[in-house]
Protein backbone atom coordinates (compact mmCIF):
# COMPACT_ATOMS: atom_id res chain seq x y z
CA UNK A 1 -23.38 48.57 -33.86
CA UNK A 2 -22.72 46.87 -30.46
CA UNK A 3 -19.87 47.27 -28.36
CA UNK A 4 -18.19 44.17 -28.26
CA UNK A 5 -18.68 42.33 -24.60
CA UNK A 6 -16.13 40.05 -24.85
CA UNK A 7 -13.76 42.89 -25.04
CA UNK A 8 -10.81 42.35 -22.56
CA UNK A 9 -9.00 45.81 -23.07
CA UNK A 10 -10.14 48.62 -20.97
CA UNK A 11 -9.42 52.18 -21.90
CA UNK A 12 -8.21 54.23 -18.76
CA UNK A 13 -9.94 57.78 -18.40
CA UNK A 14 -6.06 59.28 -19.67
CA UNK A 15 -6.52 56.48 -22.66
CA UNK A 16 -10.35 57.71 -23.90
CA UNK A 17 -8.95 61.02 -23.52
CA UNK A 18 -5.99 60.70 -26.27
CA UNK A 19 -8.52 58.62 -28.42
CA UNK A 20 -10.65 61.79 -28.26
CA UNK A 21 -8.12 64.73 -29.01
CA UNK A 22 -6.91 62.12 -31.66
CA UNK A 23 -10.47 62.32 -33.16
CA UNK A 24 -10.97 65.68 -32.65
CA UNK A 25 -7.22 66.95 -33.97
CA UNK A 26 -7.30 64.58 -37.36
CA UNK A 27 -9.72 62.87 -37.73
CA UNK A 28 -10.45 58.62 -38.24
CA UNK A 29 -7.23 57.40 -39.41
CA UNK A 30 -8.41 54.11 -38.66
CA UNK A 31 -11.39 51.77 -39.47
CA UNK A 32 -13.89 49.62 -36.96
CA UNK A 33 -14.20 46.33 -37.58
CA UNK A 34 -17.81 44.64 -37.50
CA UNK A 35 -18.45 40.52 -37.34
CA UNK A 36 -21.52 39.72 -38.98
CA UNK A 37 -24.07 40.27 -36.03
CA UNK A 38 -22.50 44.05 -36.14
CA UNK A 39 -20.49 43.78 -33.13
CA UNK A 40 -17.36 45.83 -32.70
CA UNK A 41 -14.20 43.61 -32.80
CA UNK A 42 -11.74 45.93 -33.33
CA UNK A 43 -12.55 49.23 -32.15
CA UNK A 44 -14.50 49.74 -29.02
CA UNK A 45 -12.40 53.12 -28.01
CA UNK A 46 -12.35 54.75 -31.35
CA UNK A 47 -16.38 54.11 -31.67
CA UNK A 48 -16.67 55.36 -28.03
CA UNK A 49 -14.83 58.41 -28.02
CA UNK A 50 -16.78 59.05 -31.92
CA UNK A 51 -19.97 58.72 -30.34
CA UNK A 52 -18.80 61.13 -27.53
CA UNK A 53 -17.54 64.23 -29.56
CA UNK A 54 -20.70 64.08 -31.74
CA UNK A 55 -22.62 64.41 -28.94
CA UNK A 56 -20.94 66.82 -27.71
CA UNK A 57 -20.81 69.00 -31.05
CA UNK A 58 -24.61 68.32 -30.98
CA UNK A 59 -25.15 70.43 -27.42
C-alpha cells in the first residue's frame, strides 16, 4: 500500500493521537480504501497510526 500523495487532509499530532487510542481501545471499526495501483484513498490516518502501534507492540 502507498499513502496517497494527493492527500489534502493533514492529521495534527492531537488528531494521530485519537486515531491511535481509537485503534488501540477497539479496534478497526473502519475499512481503507485502495484504487487499483494500491494507493490509499480513504484512509491515510487509520493506516498510519496501524502501522505505528504494530511497531510499537513489536519493540
Amino acid at each position: 500500500m502507498n499513502y496517497d500523495n494527493r492527500n489534502y487532509r493533514k492529521h495534527s499530532k492531537r488528531s494521530n493521537a485519537l486515531i491511535e487510542k481509537s485503534l488501540s481501545d477497539n479496534g478497526a471499526g473502519r475499512s481503507i480504501t485502495l484504487d487499483s495501483e494500491e494507493n490509499i484513498i480513504c484512509g491515510n490516518g487509520v493506516y498510519k497510526a496501524a502501522a505505528k502501534l504494530k511497531r510499537e507492540k513489536q519493540k
